[in-house]
PDB file of N, CA and C in Angstrom:
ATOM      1  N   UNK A   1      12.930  -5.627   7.899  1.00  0.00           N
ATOM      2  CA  UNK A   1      13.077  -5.922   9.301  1.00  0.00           C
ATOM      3  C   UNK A   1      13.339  -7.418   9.434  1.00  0.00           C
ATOM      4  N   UNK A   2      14.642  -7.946   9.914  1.00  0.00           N
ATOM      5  CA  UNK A   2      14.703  -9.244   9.772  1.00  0.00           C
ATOM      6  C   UNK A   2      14.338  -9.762  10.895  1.00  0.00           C
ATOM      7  N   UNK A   3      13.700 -11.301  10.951  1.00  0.00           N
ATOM      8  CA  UNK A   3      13.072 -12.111  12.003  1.00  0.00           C
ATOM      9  C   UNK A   3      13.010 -13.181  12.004  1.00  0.00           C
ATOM     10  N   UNK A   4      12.681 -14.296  12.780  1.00  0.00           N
ATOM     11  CA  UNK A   4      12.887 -15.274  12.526  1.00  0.00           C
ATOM     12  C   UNK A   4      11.707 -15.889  11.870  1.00  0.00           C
ATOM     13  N   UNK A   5      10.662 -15.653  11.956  1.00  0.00           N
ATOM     14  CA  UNK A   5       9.911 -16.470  10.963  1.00  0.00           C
ATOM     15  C   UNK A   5       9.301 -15.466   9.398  1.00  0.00           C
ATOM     16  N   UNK A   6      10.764 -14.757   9.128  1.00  0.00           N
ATOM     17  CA  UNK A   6      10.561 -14.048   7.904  1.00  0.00           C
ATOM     18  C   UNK A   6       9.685 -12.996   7.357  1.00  0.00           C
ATOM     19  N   UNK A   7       8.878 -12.810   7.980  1.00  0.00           N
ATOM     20  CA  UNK A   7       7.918 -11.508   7.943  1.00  0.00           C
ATOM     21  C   UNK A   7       8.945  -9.934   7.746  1.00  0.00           C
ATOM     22  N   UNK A   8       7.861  -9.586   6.345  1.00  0.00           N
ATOM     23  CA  UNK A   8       8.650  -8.458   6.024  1.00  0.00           C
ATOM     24  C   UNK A   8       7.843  -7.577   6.347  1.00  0.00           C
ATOM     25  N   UNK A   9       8.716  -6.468   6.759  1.00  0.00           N
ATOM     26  CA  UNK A   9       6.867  -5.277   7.071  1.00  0.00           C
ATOM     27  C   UNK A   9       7.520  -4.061   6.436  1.00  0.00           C
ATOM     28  N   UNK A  10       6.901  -3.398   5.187  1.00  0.00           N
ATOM     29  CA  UNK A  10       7.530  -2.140   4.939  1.00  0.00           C
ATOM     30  C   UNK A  10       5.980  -0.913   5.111  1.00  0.00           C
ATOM     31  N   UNK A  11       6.333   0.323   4.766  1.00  0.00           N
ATOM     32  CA  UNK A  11       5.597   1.649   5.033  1.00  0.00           C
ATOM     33  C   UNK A  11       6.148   2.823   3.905  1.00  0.00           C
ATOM     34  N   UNK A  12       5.367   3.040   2.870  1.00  0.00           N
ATOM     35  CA  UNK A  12       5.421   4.133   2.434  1.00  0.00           C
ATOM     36  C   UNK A  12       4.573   5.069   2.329  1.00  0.00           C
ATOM     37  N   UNK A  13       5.038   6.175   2.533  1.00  0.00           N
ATOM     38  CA  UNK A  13       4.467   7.455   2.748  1.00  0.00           C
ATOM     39  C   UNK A  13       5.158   8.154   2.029  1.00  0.00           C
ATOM     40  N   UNK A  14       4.158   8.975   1.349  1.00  0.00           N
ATOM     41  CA  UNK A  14       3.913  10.100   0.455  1.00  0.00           C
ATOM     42  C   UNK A  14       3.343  10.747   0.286  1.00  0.00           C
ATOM     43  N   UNK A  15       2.948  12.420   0.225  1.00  0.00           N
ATOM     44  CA  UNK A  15       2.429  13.523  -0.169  1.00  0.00           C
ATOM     45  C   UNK A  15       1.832  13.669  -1.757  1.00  0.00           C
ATOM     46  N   UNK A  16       0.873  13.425  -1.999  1.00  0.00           N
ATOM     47  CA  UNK A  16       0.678  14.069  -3.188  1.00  0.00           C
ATOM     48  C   UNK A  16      -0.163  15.464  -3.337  1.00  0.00           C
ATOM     49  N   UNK A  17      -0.336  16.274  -4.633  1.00  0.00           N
ATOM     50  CA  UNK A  17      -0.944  17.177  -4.932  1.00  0.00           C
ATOM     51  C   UNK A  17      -1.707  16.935  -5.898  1.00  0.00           C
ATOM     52  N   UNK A  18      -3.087  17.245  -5.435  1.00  0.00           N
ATOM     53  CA  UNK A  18      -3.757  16.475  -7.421  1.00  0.00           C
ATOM     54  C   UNK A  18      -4.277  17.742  -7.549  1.00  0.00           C
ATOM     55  N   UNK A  19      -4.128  18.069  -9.227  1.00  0.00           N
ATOM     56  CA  UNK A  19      -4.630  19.273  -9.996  1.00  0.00           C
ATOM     57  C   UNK A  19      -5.507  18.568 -10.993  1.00  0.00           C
ATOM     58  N   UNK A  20      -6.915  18.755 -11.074  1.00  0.00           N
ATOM     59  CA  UNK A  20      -7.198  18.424 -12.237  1.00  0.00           C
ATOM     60  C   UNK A  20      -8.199  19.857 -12.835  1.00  0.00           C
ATOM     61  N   UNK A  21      -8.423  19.524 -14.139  1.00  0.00           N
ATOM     62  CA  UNK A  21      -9.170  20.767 -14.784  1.00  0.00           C
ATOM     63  C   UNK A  21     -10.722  19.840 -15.591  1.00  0.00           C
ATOM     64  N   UNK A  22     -11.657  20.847 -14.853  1.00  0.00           N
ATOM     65  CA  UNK A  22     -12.831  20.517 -15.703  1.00  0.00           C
ATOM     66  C   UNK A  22     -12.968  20.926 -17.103  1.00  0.00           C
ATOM     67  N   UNK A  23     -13.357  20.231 -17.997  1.00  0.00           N
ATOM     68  CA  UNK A  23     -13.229  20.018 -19.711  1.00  0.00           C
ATOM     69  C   UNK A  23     -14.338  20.928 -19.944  1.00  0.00           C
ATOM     70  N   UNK A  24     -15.377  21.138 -18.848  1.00  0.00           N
ATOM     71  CA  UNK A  24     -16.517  21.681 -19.906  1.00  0.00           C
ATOM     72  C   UNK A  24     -16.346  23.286 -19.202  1.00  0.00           C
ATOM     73  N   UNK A  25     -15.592  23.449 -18.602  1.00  0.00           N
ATOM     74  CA  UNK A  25     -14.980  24.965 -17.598  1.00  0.00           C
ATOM     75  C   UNK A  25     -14.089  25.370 -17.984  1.00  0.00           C
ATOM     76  N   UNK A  26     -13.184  24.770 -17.525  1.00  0.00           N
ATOM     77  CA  UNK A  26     -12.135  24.669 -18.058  1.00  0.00           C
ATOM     78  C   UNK A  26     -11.527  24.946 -16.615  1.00  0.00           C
ATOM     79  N   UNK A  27     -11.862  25.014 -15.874  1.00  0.00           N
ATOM     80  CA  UNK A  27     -11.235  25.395 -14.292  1.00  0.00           C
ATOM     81  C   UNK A  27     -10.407  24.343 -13.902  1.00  0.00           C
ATOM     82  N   UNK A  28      -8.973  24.923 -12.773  1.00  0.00           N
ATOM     83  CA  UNK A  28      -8.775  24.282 -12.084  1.00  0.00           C
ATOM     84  C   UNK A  28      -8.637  23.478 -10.974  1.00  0.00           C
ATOM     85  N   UNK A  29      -8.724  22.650 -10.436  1.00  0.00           N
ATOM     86  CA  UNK A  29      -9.465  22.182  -8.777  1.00  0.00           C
ATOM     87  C   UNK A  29      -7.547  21.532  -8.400  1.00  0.00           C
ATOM     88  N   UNK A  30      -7.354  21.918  -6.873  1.00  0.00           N
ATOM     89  CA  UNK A  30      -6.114  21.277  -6.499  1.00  0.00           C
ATOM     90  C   UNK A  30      -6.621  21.044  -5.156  1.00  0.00           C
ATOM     91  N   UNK A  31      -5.733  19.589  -4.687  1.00  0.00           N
ATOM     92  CA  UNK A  31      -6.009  19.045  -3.156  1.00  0.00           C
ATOM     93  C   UNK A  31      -4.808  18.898  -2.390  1.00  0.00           C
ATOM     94  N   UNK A  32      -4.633  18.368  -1.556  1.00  0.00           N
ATOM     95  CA  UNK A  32      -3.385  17.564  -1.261  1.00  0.00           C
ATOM     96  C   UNK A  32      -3.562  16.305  -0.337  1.00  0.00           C
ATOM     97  N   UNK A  33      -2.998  15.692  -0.291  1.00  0.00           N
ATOM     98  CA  UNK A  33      -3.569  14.493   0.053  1.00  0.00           C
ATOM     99  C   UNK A  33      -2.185  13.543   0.538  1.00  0.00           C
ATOM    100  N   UNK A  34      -2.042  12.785   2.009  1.00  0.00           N
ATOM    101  CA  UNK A  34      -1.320  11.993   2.610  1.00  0.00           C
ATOM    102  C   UNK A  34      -1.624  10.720   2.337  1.00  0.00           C
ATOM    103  N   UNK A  35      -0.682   9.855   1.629  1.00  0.00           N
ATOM    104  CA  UNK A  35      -0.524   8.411   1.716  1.00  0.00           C
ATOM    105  C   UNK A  35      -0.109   7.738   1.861  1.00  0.00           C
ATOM    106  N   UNK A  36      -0.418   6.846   3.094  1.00  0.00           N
ATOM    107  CA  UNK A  36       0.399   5.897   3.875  1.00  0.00           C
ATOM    108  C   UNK A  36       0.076   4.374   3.777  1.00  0.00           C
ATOM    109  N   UNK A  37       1.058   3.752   2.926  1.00  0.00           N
ATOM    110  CA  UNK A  37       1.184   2.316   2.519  1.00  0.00           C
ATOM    111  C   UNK A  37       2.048   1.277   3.453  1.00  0.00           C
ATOM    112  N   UNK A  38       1.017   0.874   4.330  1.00  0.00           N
ATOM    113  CA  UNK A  38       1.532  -0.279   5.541  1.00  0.00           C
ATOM    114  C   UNK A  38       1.533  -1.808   4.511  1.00  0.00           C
ATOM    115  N   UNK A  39       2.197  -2.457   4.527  1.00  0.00           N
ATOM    116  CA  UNK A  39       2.413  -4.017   4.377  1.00  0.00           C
ATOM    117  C   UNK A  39       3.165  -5.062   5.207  1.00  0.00           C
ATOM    118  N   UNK A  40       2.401  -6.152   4.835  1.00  0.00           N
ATOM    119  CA  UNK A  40       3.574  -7.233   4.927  1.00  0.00           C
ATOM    120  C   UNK A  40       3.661  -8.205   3.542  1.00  0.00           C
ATOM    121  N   UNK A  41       4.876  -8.566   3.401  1.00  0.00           N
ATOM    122  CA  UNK A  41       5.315 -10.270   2.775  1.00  0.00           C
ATOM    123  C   UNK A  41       5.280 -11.189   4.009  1.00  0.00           C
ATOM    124  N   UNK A  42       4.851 -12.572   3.624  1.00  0.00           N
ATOM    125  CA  UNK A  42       4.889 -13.330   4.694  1.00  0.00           C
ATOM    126  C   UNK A  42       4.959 -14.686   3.452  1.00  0.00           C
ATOM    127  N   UNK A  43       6.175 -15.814   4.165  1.00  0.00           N
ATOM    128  CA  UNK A  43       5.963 -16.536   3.634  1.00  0.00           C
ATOM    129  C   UNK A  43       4.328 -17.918   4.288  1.00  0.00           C
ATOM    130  N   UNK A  44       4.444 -19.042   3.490  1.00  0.00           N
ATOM    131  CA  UNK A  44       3.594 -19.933   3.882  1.00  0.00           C
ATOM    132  C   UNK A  44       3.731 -20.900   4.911  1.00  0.00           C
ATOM    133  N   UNK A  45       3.096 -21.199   5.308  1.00  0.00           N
ATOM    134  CA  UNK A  45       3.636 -22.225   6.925  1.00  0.00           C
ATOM    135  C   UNK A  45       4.410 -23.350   6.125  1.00  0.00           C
ATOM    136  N   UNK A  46       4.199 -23.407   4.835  1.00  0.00           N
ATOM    137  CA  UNK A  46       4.669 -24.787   4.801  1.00  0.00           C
ATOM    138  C   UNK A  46       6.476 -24.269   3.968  1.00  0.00           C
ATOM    139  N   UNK A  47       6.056 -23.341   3.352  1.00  0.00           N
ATOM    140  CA  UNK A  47       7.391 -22.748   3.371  1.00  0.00           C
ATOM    141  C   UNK A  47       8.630 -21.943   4.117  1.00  0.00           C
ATOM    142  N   UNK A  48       8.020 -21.679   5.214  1.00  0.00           N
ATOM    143  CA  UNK A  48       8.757 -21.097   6.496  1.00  0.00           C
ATOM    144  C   UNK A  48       9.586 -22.454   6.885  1.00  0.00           C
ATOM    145  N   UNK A  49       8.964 -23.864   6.271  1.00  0.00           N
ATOM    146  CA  UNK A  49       9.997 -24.625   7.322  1.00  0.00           C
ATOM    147  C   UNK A  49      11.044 -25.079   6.171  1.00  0.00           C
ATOM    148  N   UNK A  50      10.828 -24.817   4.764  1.00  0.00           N
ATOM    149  CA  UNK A  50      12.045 -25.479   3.942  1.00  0.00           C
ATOM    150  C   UNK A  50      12.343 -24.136   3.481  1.00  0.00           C
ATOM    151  N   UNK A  51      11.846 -23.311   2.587  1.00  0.00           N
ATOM    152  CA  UNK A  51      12.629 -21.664   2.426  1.00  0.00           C
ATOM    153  C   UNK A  51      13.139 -22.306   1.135  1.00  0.00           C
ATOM    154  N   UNK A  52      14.231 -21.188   0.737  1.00  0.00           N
ATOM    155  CA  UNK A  52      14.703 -21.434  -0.746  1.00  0.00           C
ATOM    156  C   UNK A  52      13.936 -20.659  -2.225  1.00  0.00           C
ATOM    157  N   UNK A  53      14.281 -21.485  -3.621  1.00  0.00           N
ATOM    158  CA  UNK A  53      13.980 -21.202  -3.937  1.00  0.00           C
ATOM    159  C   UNK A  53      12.160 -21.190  -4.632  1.00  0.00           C
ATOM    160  N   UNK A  54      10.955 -20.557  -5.361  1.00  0.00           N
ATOM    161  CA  UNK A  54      10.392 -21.085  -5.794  1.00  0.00           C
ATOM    162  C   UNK A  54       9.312 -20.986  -4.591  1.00  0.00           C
ATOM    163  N   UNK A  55       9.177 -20.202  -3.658  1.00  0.00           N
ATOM    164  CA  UNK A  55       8.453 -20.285  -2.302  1.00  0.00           C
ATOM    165  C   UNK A  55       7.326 -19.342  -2.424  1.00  0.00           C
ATOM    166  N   UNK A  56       6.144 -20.249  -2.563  1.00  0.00           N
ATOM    167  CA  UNK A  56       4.530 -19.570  -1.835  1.00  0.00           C
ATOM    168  C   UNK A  56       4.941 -17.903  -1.065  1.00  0.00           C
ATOM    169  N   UNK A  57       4.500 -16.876  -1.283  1.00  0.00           N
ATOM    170  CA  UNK A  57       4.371 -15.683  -0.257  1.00  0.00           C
ATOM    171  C   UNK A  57       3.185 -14.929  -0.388  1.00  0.00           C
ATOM    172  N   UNK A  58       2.379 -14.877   0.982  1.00  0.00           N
ATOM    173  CA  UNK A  58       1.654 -13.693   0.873  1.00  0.00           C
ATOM    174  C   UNK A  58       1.939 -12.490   1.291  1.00  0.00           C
ATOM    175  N   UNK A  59       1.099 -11.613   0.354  1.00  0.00           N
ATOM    176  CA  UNK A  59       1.342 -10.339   0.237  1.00  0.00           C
ATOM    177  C   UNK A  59      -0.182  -9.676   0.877  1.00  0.00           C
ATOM    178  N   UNK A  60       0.411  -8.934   1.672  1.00  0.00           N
ATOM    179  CA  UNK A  60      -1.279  -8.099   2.330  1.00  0.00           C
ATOM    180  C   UNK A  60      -1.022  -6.878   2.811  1.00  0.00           C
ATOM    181  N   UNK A  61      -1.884  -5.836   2.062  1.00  0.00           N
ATOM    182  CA  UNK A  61      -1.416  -4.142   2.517  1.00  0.00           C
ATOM    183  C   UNK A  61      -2.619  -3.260   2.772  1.00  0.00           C
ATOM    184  N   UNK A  62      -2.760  -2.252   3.378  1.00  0.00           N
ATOM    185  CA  UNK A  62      -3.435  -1.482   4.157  1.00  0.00           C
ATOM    186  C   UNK A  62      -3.253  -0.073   3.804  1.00  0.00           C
ATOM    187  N   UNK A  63      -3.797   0.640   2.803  1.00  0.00           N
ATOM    188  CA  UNK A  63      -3.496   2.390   2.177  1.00  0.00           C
ATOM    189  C   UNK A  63      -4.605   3.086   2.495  1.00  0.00           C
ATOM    190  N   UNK A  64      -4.637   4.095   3.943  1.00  0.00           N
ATOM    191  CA  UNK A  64      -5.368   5.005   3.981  1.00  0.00           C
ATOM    192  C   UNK A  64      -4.663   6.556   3.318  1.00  0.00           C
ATOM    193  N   UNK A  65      -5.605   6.852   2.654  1.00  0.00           N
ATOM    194  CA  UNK A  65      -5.680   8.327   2.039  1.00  0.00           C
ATOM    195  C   UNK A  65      -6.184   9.751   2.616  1.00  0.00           C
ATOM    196  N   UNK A  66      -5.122  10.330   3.286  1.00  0.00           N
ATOM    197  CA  UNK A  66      -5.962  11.452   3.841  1.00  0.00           C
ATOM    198  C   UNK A  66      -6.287  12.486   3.121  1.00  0.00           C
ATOM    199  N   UNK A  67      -7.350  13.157   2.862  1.00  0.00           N
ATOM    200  CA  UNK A  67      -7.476  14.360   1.855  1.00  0.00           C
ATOM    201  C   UNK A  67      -7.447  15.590   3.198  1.00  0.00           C
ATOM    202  N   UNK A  68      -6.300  16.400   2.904  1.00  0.00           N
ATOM    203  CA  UNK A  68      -6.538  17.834   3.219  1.00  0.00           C
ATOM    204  C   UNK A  68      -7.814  18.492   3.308  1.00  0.00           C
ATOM    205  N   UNK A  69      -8.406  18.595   1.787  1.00  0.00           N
ATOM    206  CA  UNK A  69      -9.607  19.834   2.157  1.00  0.00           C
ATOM    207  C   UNK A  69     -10.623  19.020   2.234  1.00  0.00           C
ATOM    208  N   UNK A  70     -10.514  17.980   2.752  1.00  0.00           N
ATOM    209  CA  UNK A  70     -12.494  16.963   3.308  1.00  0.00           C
ATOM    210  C   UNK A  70     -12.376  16.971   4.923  1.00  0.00           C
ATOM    211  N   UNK A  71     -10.784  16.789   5.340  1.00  0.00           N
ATOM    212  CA  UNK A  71     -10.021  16.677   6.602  1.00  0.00           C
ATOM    213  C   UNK A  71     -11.434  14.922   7.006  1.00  0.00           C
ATOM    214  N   UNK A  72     -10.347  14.103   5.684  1.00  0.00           N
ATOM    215  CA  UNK A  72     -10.914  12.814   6.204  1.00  0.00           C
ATOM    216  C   UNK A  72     -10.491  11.860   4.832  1.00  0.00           C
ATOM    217  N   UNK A  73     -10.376  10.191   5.805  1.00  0.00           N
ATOM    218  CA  UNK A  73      -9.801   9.377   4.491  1.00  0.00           C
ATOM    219  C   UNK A  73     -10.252   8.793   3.591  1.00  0.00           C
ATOM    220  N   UNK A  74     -10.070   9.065   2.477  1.00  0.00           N
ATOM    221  CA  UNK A  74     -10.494   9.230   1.354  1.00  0.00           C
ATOM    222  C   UNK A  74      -9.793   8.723  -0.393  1.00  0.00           C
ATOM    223  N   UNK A  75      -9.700   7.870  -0.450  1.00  0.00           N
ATOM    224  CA  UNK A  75     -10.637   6.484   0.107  1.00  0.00           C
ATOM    225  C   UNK A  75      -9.307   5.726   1.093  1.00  0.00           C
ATOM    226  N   UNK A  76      -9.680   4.094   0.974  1.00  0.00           N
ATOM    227  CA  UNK A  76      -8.924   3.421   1.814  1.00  0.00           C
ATOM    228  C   UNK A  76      -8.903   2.008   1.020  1.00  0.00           C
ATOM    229  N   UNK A  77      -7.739   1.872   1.055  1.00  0.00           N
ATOM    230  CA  UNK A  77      -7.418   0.782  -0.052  1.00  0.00           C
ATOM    231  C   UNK A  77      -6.678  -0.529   1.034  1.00  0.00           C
ATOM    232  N   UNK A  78      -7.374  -1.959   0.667  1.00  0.00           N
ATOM    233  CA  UNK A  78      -7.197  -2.941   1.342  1.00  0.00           C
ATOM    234  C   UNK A  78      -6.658  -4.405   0.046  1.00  0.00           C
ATOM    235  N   UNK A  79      -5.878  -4.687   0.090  1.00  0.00           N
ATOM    236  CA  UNK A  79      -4.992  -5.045  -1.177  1.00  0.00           C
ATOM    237  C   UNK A  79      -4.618  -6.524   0.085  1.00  0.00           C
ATOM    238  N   UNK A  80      -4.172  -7.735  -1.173  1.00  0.00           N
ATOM    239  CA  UNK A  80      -3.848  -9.201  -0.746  1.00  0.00           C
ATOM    240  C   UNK A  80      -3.696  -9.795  -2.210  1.00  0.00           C
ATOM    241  N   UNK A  81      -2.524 -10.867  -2.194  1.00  0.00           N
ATOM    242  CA  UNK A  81      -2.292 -11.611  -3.286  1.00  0.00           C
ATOM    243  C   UNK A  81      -1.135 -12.660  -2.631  1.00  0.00           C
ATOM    244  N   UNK A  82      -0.792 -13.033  -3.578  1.00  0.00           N
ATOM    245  CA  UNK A  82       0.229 -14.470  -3.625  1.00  0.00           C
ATOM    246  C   UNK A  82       1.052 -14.474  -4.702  1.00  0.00           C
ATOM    247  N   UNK A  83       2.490 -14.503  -4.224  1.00  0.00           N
ATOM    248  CA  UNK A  83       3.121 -15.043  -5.241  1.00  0.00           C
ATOM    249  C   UNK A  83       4.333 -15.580  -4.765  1.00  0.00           C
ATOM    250  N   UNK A  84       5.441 -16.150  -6.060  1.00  0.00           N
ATOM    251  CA  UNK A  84       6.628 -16.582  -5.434  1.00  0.00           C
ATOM    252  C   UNK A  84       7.448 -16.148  -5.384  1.00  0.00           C
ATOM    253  N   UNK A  85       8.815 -16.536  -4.988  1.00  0.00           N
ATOM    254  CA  UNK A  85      10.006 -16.121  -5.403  1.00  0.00           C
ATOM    255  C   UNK A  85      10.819 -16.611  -5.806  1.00  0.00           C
TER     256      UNK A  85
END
């Protein structure tokens, strides 16, 4: 999404299915489960005013997990870092 003070905002979403099997059963357990990955890139105040190459960015994202058979999110993942470009 372009703007003027560079803020990127993306969203992925995806469906998964998890199958796993207990070792000492041997059974199988399946779920399904919605995941929706909100972010942004943002550069640094002090790099928003020169840009280029070699530029400070933070990175900060937001992943709630919905599980089908709990009908609740499960878990919720809160993610941040820095890097350049």
């Amino acid at each position: 999404m372009p703007n003027e003070i560079k803020w990127n905002f993306y969203n992925y979403t995806r469906y998964d299915v998890r199958d796993t099997q207990n070792l000492d059963t041997h059974e199988w357990t399946a779920y399904s489960r919605l995941r929706s990955r909100f972010g942004d890139r943002f550069p640094s105040p002090r790099a928003r005013r020169r840009g280029g190459p070699k530029t400070w960015y933070g990175l900060a994202d937001v992943e709630p997990i919905y599980r089908f058979d709990h009908d609740t999110i499960d878990p919720l993942y809160v993610r941040g870092d820095s890097a350049t470009s």
